[in-house]
Protein backbone atom coordinates (compact mmCIF):
# COMPACT_ATOMS: atom_id res chain seq x y z
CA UNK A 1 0.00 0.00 0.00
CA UNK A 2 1.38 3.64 -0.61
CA UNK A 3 1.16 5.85 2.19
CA UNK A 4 2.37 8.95 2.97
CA UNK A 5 5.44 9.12 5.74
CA UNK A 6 6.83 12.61 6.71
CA UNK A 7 5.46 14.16 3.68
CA UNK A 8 7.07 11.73 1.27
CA UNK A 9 4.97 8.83 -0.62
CA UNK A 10 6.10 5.37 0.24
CA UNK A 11 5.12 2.02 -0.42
CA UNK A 12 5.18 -0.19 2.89
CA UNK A 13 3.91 -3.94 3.31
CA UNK A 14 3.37 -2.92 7.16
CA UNK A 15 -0.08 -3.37 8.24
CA UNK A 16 0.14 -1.14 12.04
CA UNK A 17 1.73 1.23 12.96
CA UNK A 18 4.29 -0.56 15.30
CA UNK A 19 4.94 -2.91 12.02
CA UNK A 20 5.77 0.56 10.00
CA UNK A 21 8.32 1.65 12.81
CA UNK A 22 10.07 -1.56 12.89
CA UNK A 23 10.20 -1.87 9.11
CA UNK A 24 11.64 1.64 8.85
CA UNK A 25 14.40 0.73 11.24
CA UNK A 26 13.41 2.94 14.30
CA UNK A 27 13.88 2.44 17.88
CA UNK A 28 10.48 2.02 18.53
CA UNK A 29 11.37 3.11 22.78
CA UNK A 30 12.79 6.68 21.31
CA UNK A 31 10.46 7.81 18.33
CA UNK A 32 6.73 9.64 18.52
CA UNK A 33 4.22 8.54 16.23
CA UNK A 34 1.06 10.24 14.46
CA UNK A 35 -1.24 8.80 12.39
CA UNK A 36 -3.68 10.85 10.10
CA UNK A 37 -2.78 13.96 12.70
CA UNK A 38 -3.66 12.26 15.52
CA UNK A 39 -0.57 11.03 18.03
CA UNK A 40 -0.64 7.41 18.68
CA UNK A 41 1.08 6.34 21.90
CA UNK A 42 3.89 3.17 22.10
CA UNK A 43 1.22 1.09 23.79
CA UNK A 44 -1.37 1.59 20.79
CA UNK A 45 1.06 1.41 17.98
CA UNK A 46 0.32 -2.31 17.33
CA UNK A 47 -3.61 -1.72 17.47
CA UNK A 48 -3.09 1.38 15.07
CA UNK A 49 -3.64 0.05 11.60
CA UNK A 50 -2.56 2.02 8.24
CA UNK A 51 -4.77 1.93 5.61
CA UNK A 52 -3.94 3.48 1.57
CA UNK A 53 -3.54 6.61 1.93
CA UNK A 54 -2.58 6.97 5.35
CA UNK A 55 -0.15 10.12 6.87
CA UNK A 56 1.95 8.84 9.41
CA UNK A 57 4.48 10.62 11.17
CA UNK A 58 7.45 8.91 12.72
CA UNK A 59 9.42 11.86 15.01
CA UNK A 60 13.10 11.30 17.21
CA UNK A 61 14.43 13.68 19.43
CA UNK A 62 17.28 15.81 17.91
CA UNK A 63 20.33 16.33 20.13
CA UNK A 64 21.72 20.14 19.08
CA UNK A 65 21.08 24.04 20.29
């Protein structure tokens, strides 16, 4: 399915979120998620499914000043 991940079109075989996160190679204990604008917490991630068409935001903290 293509979806739409930090403003960039993809094509992902994850079903959930959590799936998406581990697919894209994130640390799923130091990223915030967001799915269609609406922030989905760790514990929810795997109940959180995408659908065509989805925005999904996948945020880590930046270390800088």
């Amino acid at each position: 399915m293509q979806i739409e991940l930090n403003g960039e079109r993809i094509e992902t075989g994850a079903a959930s979120l959590d799936a998406l996160v581990e697919e894209r190679g994130h640390d799923a204990g130091s990223v915030a998620t967001a799915l269609d604008g609406a922030f989905v917490p760790r514990p929810l991630r795997a109940a959180a499914m995408l659908r065509d068409g989805a925005r999904v935001e996948i945020l880590s903290p930046m270390q800088g000043g």
